[in-house]
N, C-alpha and C. Protein backbone atom coordinates (compact mmCIF):
# COMPACT_ATOMS: atom_id res chain seq x y z
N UNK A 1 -10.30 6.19 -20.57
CA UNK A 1 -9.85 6.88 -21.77
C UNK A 1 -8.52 7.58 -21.54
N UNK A 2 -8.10 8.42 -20.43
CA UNK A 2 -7.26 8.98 -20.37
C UNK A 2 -6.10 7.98 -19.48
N UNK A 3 -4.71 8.33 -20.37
CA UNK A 3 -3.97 7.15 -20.25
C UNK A 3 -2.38 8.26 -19.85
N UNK A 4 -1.96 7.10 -18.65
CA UNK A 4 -0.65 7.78 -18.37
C UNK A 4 0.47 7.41 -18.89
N UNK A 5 1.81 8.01 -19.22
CA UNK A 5 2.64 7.53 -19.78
C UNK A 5 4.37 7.91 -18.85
N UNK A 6 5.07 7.47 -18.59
CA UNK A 6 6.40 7.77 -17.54
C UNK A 6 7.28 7.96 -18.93
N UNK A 7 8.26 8.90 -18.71
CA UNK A 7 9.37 8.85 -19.02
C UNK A 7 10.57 9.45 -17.83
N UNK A 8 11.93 9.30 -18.48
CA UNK A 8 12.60 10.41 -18.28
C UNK A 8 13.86 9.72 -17.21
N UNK A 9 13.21 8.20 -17.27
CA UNK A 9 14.29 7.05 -16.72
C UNK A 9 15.35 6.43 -17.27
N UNK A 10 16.50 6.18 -16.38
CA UNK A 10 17.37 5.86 -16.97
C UNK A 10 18.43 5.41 -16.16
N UNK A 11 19.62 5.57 -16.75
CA UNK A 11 21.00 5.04 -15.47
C UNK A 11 21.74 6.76 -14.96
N UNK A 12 22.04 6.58 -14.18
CA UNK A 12 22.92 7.19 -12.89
C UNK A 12 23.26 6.88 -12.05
N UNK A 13 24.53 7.51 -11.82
CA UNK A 13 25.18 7.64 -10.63
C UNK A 13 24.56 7.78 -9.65
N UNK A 14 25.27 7.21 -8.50
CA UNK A 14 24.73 7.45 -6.92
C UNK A 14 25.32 9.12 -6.89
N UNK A 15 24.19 9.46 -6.40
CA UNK A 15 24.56 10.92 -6.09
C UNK A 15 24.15 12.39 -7.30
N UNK A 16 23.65 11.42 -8.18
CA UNK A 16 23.30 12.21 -9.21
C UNK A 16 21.77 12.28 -9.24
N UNK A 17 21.28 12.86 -10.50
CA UNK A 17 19.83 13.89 -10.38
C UNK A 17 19.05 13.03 -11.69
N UNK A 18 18.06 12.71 -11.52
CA UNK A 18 17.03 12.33 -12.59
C UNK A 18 15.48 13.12 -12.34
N UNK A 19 15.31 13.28 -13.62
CA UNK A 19 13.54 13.78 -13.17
C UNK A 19 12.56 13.34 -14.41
N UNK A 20 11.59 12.72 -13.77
CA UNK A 20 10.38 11.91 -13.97
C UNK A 20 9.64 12.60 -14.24
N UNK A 21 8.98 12.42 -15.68
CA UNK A 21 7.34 13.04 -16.13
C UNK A 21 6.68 12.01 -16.29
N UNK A 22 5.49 12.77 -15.71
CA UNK A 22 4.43 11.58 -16.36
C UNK A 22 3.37 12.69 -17.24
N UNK A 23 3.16 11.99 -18.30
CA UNK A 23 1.99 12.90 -18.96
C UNK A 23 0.56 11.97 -19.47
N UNK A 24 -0.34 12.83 -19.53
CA UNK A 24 -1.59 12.20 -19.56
C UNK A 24 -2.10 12.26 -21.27
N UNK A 25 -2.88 11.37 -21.72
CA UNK A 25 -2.84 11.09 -22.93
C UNK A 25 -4.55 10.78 -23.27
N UNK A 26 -5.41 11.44 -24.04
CA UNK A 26 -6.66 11.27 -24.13
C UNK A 26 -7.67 12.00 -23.13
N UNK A 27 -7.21 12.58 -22.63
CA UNK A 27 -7.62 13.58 -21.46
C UNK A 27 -6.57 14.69 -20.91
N UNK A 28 -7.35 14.72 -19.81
CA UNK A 28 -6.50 15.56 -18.45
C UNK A 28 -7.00 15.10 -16.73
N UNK A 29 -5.51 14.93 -16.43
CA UNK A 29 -6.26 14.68 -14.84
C UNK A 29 -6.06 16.13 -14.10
N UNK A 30 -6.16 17.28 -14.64
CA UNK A 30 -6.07 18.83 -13.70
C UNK A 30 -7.08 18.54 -12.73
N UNK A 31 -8.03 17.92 -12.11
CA UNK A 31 -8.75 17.68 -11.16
C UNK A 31 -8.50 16.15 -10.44
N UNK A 32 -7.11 15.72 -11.03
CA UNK A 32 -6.75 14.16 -10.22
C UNK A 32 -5.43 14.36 -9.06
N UNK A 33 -5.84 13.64 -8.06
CA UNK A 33 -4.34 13.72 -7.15
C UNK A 33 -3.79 12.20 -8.10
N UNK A 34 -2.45 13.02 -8.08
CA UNK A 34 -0.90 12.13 -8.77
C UNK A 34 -0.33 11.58 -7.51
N UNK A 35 0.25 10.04 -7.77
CA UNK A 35 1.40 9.72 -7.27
C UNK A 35 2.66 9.11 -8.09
N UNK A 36 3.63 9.33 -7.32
CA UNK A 36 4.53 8.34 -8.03
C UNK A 36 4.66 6.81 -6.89
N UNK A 37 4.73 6.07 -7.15
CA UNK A 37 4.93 4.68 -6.47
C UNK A 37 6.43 3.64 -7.67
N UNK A 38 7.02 3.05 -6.68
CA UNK A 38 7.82 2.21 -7.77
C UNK A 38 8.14 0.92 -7.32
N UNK A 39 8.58 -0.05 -7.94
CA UNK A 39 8.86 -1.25 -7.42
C UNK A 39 10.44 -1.48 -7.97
N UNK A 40 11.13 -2.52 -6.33
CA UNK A 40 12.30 -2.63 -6.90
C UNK A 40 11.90 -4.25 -7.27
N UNK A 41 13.28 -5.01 -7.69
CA UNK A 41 13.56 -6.59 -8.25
C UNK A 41 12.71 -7.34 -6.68
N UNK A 42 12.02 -8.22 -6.28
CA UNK A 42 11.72 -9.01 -5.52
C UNK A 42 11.34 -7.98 -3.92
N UNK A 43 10.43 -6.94 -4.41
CA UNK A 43 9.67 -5.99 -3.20
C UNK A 43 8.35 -5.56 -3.64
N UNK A 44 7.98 -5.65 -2.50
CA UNK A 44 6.16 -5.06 -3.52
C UNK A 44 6.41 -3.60 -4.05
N UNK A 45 5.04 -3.56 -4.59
CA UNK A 45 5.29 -1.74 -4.71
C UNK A 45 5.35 -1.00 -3.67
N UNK A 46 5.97 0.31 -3.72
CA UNK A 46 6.15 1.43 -2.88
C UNK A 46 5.60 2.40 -2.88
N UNK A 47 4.86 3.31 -2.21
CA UNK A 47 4.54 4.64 -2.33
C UNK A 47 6.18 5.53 -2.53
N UNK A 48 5.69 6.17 -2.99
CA UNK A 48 7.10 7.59 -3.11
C UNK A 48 6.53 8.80 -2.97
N UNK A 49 5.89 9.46 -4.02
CA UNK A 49 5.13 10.96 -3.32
C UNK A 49 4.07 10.89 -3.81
N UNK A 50 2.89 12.00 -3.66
CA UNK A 50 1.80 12.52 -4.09
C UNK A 50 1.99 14.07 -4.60
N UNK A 51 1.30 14.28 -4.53
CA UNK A 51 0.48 15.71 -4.78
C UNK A 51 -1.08 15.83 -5.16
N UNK A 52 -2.11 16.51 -4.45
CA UNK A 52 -3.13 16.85 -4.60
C UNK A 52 -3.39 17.16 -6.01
N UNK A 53 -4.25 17.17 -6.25
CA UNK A 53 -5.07 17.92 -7.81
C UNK A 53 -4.06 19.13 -7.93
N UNK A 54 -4.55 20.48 -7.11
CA UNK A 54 -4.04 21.54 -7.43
C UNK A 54 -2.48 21.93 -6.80
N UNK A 55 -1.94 20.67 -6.77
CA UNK A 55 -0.41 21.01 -6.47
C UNK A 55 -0.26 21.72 -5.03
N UNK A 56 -1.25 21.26 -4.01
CA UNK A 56 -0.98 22.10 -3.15
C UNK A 56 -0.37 21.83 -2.00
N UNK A 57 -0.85 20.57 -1.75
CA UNK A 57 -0.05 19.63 -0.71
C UNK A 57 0.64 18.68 -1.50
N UNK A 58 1.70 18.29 -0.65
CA UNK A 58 2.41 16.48 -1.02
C UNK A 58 2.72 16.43 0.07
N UNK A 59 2.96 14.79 -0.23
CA UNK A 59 3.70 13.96 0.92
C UNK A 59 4.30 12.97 0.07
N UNK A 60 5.41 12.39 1.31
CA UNK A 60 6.92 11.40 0.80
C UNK A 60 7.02 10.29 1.52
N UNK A 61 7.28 9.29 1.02
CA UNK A 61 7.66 8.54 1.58
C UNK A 61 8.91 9.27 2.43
N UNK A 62 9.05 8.59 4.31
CA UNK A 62 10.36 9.26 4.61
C UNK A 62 11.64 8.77 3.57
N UNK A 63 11.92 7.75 3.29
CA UNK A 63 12.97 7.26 2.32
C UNK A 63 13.75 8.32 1.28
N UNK A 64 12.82 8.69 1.01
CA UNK A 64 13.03 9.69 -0.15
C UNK A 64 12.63 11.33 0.07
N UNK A 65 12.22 11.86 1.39
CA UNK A 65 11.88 13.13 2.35
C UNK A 65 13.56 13.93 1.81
N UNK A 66 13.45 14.98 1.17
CA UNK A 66 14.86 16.09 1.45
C UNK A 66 15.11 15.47 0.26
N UNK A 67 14.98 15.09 -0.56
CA UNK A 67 15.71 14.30 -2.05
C UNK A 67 14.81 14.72 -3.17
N UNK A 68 13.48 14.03 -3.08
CA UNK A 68 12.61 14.26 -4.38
C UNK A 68 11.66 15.21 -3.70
N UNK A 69 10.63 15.63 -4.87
CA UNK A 69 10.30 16.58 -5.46
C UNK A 69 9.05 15.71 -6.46
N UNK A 70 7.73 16.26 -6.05
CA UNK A 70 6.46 16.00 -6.60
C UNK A 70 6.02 17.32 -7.29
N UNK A 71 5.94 17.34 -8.49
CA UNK A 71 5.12 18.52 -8.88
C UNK A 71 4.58 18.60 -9.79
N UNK A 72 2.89 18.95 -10.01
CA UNK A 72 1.79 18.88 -10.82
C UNK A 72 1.66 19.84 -11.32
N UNK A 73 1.78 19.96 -12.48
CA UNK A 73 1.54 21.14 -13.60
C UNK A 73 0.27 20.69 -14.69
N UNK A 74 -0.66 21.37 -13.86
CA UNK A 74 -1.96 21.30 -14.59
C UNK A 74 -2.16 22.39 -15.84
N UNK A 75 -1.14 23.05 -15.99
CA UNK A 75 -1.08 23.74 -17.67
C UNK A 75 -0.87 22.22 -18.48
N UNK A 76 0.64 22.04 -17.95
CA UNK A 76 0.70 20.75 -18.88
C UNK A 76 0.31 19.73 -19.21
N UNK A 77 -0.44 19.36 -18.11
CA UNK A 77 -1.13 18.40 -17.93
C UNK A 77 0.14 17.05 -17.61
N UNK A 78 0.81 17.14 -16.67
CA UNK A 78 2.37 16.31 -16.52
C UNK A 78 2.30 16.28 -14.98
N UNK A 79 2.76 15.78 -14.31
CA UNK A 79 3.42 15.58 -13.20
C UNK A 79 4.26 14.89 -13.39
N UNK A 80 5.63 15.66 -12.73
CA UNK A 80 7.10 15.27 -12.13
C UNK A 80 7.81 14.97 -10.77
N UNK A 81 8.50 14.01 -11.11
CA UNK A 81 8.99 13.78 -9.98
C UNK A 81 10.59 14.25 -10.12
N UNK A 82 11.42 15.08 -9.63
CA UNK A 82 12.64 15.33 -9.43
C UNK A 82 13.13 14.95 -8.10
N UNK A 83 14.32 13.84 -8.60
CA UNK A 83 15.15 13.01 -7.84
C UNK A 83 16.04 13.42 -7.32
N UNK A 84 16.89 13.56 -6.79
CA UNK A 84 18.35 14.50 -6.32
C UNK A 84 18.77 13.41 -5.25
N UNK A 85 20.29 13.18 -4.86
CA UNK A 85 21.24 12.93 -4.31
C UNK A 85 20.77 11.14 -4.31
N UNK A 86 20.60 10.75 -5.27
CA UNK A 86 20.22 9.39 -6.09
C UNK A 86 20.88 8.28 -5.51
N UNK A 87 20.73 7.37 -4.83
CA UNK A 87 21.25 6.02 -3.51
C UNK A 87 20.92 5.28 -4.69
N UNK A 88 21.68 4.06 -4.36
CA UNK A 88 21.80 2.36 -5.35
C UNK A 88 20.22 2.13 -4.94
N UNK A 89 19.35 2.90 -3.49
CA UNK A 89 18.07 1.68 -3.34
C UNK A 89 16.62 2.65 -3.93
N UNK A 90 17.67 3.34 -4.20
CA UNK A 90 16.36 4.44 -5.05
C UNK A 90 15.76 3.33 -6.25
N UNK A 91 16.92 2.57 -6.75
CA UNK A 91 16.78 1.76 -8.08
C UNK A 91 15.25 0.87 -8.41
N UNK A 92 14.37 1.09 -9.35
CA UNK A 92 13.60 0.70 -9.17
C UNK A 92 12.50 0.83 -10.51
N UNK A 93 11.45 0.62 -10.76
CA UNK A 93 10.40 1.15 -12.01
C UNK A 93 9.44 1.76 -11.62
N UNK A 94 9.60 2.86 -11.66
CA UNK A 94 8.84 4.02 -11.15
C UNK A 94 7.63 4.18 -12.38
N UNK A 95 6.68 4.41 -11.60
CA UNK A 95 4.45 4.10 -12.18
C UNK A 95 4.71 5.80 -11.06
N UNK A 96 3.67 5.75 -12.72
CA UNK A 96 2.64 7.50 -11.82
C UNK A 96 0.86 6.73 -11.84
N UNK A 97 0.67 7.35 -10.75
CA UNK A 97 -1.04 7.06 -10.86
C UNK A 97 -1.64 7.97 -10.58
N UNK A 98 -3.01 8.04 -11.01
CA UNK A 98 -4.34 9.39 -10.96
C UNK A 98 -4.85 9.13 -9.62
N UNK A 99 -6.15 9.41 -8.95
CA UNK A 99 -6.81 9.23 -8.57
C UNK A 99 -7.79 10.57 -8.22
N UNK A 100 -9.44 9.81 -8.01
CA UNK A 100 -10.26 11.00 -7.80
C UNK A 100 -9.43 11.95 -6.46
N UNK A 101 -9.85 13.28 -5.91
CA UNK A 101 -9.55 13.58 -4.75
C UNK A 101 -10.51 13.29 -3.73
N UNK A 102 -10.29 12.43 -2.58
CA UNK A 102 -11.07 12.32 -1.77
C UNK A 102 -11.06 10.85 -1.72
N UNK A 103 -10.79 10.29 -3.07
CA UNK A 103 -10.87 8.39 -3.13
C UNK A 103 -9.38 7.92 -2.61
N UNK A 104 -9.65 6.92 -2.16
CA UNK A 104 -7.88 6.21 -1.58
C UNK A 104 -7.59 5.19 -3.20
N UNK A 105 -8.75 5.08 -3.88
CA UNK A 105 -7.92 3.82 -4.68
C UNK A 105 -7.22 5.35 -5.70
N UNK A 106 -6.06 4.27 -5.89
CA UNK A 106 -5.48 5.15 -7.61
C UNK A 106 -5.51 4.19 -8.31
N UNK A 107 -6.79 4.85 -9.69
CA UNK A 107 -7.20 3.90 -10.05
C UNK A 107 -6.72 3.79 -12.12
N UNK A 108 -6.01 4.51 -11.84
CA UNK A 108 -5.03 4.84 -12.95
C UNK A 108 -3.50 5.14 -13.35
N UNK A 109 -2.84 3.61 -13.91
CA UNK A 109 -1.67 4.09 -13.99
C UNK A 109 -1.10 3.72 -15.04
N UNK A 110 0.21 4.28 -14.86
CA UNK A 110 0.52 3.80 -16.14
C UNK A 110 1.69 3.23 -16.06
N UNK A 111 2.70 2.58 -17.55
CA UNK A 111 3.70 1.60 -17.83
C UNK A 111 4.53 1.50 -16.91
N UNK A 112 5.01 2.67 -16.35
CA UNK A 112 6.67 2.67 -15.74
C UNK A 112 7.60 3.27 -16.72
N UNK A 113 8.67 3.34 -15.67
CA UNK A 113 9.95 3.82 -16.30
C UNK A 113 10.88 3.44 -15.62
N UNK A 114 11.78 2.68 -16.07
CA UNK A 114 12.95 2.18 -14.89
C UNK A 114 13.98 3.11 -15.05
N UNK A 115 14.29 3.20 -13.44
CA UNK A 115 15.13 4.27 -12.77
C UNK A 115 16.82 2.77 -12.76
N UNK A 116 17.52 2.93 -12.95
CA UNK A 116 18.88 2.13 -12.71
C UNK A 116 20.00 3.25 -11.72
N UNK A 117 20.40 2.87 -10.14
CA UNK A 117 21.03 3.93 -9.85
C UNK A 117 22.58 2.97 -9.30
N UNK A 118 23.72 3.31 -9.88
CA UNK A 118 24.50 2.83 -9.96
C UNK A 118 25.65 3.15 -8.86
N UNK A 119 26.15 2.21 -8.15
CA UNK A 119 27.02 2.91 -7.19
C UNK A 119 28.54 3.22 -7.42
């Protein structure tokens, strides 16, 4: 029932700042760990970050370690990802997914949003 949705993608510059919401639709995941994962043209998907349910831990892919920014706002029911100092290989369609805490599958995601980072 509860359905995710990405925005907030688009084109930039190398070196410039984008930030990613995802919001939840028909529910709430305030008790789901978030990730963001993305795929570029001819690569599988990628992990990029997490965050726990209650925003308390994350982790990064190193790729993207000192750059982005995972953060779960269970008022809003949204998790964001904020991008900073934006590389051509950042480029890609960035998916947020749910999952229970404690389960490895994420078993909820949603459309994407393509990121374009231009050099």
């Amino acid at each position: 029932q509860v359905q995710l949705v990405e925005s907030g993608g688009g084109l930039v510059q190398a070196g410039g700042s984008l930030r990613l919401s995802c919001a939840a639709s028909g529910g709430t995941f305030i008790r789901y760990d978030m990730a963001w994962f993305r795929q570029a043209p001819g690569k599988e998907r990628e992990f990029v970050a997490a965050s726990t349910w209650n925003n308390g831990s994350t982790t990064y892919t190193d790729s993207v370690k000192g750059r982005f920014t995972v953060s779960k706002d269970n008022v809003k029911n949204t998790v964001n990802l904020q991008m900073n100092s934006l590389k051509a290989e950042d480029t890609a369609v960035y998916y947020c997914a749910a999952k229970a805490p404690g389960s490895r599958n994420w078993a909820l995601w949603g459309q994407g949003t393509q990121v374009t980072v231009s050099s």
